[in-house]
C-alpha atoms as a PDB file:
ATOM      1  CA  UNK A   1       0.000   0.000   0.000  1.00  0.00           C
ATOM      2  CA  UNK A   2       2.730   2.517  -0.282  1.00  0.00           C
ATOM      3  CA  UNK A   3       1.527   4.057  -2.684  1.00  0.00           C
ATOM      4  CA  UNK A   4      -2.132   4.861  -1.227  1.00  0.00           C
ATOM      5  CA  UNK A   5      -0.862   8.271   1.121  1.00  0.00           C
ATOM      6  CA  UNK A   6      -3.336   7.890   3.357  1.00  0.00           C
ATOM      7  CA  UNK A   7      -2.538   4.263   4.187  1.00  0.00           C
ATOM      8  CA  UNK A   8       0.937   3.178   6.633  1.00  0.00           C
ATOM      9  CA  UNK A   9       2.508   0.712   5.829  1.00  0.00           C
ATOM     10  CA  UNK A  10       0.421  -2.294   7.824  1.00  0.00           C
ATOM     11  CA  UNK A  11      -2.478  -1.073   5.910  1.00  0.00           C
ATOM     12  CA  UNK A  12      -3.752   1.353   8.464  1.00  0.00           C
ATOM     13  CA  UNK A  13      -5.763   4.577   7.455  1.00  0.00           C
ATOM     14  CA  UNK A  14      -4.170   8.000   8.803  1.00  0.00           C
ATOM     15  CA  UNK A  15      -3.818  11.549   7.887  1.00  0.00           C
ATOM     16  CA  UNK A  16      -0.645  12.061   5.625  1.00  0.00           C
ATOM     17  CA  UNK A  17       2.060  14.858   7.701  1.00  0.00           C
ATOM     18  CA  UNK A  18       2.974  17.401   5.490  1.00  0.00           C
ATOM     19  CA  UNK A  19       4.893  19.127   7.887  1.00  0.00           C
ATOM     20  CA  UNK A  20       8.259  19.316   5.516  1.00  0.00           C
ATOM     21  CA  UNK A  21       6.572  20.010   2.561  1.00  0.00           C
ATOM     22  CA  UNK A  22       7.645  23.244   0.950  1.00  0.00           C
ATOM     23  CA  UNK A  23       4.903  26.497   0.883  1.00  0.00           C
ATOM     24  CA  UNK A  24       3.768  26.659  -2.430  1.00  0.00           C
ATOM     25  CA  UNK A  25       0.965  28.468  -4.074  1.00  0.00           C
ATOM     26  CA  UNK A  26      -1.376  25.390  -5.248  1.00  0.00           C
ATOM     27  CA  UNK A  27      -4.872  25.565  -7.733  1.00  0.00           C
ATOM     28  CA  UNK A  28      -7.279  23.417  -8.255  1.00  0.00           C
ATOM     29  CA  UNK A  29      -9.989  23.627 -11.211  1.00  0.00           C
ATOM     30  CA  UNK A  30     -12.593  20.634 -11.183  1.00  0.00           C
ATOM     31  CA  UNK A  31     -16.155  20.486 -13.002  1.00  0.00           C
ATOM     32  CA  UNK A  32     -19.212  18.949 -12.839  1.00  0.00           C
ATOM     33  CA  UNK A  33     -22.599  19.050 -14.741  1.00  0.00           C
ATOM     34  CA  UNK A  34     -26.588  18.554 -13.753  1.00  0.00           C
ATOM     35  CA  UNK A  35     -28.710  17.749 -16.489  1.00  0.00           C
ATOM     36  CA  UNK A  36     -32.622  18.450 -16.726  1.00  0.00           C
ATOM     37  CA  UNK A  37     -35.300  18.815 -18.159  1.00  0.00           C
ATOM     38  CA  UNK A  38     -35.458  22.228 -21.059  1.00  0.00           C
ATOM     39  CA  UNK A  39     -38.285  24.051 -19.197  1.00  0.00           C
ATOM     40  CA  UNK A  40     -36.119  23.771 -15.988  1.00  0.00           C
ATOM     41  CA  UNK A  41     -32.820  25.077 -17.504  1.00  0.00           C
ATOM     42  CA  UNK A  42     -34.822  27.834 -18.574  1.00  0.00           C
ATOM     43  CA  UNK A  43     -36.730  28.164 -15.263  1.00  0.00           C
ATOM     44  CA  UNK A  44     -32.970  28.369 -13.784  1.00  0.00           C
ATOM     45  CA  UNK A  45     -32.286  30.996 -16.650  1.00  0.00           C
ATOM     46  CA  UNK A  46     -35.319  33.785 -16.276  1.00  0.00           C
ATOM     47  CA  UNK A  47     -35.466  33.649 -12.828  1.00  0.00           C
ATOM     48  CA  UNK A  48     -38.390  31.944 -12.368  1.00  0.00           C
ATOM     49  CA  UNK A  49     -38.031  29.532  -9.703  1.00  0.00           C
ATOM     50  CA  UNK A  50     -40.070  30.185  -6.371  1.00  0.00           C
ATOM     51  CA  UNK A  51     -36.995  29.424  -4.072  1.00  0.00           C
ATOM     52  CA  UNK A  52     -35.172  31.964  -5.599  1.00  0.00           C
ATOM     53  CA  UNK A  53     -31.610  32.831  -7.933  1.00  0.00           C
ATOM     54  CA  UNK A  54     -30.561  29.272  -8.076  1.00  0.00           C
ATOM     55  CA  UNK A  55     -27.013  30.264  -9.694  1.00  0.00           C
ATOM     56  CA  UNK A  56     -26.448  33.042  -6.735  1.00  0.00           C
ATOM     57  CA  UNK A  57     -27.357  30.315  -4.267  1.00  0.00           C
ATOM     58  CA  UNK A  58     -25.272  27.765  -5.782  1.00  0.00           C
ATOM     59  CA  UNK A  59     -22.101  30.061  -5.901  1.00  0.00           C
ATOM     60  CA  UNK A  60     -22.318  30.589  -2.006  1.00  0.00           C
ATOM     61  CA  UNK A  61     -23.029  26.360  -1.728  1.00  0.00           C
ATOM     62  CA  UNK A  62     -19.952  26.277  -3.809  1.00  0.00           C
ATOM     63  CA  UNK A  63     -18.158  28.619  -1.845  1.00  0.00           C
ATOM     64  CA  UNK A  64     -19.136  27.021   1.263  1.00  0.00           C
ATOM     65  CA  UNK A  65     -18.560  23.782   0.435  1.00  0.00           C
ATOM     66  CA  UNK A  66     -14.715  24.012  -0.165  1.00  0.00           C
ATOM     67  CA  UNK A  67     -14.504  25.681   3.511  1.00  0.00           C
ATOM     68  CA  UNK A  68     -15.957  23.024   4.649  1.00  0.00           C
ATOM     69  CA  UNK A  69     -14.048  19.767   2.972  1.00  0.00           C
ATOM     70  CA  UNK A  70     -12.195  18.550   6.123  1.00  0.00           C
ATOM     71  CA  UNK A  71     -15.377  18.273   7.931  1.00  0.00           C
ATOM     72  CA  UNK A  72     -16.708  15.938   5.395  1.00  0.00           C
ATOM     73  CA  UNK A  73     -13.442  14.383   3.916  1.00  0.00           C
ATOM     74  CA  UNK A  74     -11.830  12.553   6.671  1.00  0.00           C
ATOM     75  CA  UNK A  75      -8.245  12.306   5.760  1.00  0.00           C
ATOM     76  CA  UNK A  76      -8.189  16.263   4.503  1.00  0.00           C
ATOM     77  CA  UNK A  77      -6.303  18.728   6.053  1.00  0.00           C
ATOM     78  CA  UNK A  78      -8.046  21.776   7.161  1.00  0.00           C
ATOM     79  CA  UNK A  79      -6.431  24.530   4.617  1.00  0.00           C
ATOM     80  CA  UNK A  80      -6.317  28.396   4.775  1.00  0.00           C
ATOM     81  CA  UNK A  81      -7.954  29.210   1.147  1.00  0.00           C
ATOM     82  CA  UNK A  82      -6.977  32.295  -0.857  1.00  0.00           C
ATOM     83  CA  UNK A  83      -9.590  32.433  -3.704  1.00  0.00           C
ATOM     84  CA  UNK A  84     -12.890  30.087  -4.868  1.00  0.00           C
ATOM     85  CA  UNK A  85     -13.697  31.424  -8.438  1.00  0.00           C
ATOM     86  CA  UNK A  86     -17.002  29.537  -9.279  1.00  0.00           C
ATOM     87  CA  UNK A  87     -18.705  29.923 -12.796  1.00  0.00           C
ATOM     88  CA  UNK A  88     -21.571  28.660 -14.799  1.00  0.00           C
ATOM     89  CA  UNK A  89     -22.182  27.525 -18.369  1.00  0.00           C
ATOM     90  CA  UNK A  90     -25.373  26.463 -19.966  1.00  0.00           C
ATOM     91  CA  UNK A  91     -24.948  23.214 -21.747  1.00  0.00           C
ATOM     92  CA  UNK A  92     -27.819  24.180 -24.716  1.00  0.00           C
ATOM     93  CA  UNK A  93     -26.964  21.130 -26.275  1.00  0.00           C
ATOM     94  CA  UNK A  94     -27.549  18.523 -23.813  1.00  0.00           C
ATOM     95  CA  UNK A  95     -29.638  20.891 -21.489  1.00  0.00           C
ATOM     96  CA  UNK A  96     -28.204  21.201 -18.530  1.00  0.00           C
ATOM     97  CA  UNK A  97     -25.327  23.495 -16.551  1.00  0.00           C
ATOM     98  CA  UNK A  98     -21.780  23.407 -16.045  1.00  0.00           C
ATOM     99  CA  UNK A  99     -19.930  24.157 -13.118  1.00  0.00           C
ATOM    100  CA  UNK A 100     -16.641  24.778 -12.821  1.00  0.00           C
ATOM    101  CA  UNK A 101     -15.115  25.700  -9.671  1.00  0.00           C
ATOM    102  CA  UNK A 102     -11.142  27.318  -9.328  1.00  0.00           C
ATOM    103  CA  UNK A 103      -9.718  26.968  -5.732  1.00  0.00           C
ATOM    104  CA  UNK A 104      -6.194  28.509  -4.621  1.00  0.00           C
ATOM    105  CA  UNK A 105      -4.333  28.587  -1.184  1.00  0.00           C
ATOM    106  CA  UNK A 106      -0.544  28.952  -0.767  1.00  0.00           C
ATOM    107  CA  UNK A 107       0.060  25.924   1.652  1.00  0.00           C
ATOM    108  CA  UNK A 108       1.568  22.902   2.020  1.00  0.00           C
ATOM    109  CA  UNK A 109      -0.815  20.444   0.363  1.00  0.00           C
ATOM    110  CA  UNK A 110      -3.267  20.595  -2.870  1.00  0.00           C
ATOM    111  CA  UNK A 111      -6.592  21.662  -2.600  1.00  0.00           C
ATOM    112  CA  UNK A 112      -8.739  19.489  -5.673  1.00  0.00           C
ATOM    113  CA  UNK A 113     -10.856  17.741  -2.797  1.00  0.00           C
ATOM    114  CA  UNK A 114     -11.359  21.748  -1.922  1.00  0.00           C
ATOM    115  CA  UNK A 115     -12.529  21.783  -5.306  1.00  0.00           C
ATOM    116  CA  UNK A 116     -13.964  19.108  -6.660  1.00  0.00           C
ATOM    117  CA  UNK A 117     -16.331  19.515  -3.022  1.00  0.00           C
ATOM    118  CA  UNK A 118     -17.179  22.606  -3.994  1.00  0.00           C
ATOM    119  CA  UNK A 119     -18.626  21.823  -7.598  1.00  0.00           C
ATOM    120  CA  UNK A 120     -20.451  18.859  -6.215  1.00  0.00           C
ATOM    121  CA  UNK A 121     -22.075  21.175  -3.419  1.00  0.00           C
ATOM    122  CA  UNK A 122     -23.375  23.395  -6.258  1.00  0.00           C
ATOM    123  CA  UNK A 123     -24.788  20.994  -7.997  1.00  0.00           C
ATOM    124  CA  UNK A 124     -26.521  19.444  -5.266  1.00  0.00           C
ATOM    125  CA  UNK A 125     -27.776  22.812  -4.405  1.00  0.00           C
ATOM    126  CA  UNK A 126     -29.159  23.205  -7.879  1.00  0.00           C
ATOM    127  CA  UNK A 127     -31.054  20.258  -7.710  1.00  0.00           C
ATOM    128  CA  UNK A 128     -32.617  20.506  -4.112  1.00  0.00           C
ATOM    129  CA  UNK A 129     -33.508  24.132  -5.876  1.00  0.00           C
ATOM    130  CA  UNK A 130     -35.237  22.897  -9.109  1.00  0.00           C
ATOM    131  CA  UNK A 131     -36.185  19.463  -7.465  1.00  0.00           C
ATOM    132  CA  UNK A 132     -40.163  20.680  -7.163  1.00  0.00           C
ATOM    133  CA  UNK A 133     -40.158  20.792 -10.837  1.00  0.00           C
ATOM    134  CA  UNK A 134     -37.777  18.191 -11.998  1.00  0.00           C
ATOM    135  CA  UNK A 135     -36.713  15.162  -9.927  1.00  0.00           C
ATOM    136  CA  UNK A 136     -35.090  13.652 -13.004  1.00  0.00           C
ATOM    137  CA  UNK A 137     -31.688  15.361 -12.950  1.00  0.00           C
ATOM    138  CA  UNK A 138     -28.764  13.698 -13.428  1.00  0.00           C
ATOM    139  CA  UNK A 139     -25.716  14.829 -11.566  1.00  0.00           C
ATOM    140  CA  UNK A 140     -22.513  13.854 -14.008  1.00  0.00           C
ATOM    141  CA  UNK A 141     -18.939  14.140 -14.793  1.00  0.00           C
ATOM    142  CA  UNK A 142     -17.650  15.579 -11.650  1.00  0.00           C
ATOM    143  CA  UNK A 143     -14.107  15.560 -12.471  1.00  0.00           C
ATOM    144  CA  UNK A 144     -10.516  17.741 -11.541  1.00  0.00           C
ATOM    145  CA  UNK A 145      -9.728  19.473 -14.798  1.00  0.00           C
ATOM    146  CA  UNK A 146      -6.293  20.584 -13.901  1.00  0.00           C
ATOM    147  CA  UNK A 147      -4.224  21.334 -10.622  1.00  0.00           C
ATOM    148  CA  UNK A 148      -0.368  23.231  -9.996  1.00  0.00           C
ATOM    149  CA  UNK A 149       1.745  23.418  -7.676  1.00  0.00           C
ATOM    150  CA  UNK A 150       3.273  20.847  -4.437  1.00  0.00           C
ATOM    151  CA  UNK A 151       5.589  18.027  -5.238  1.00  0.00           C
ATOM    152  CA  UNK A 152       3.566  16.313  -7.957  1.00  0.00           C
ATOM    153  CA  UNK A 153       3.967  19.605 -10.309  1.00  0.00           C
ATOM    154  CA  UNK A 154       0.854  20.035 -12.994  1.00  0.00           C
ATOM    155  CA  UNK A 155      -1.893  17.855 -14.101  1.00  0.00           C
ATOM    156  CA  UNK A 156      -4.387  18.864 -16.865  1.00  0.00           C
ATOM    157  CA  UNK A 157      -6.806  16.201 -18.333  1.00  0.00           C
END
């Protein structure tokens, strides 16, 4: 299991110690879509959902979701986050939303569980939004689309 980081080597779970790591500056950009049905993308669009802007409430989910990743990722360090950039794009052709999420600290570990928690927040937030009028979503591709900085250097898919 040595190379599993959150495993010693009997096998038993623990939180990795990245007390010599080096300070760097690390980013994290994951993605994630929710697909529904047309009338409810453009529901989401004019406005016209009684609960409210379900983009302005997703961005703070988003926002608060990253904050909150060590309390629901075990093994995560709690980190001191510089910057959450969250966007939205409509996906016309399969009729949905995508949401991309950007998170940055300068630290000593990487921060795509930051991320990748925070675009699954949103979207869970957009369906428990739109879920009076559409309980068919489908919550896909949650993915990290690229990530700098620490040891490992850059990954982009």
């Amino acid at each position: 299991m040595t190379n599993l980081t959150h495993f010693d080597d009997s096998g038993r779970v623990r939180m990795v110690d990245v007390s010599s790591k080096d300070v760097t500056t690390r980013i994290a950009i994951a993605s994630g879509e929710i697909h529904m049905q047309q009338t409810t993308l453009e529901h989401i669009q004019q406005g016209k959902l009684k609960k409210g802007d379900v983009l302005a409430v997703a961005d703070v989910a988003a926002v608060m979701g990253a904050k909150k990743t060590p309390d629901l990722i075990p093994m995560c360090h709690p980190l001191m986050l510089s910057g959450i950039d969250v966007s939205f794009a409509a996906l016309e052709e399969n009729c949905g939303l995508k949401v991309e999420v950007s998170v940055k600290c300068n630290g000593k570990t990487g921060v795509e569980m930051e991320a990748l928690t925070a675009v699954s927040t949103a979207l869970l937030t957009i369906y428990d939004m739109c879920k009076a009028v559409d309980k068919g979503m489908r919550i896909t591709a949650i993915q990290l689309e690229e990530k700098s900085g620490g040891k490992s250097g850059k990954f982009k898919r």
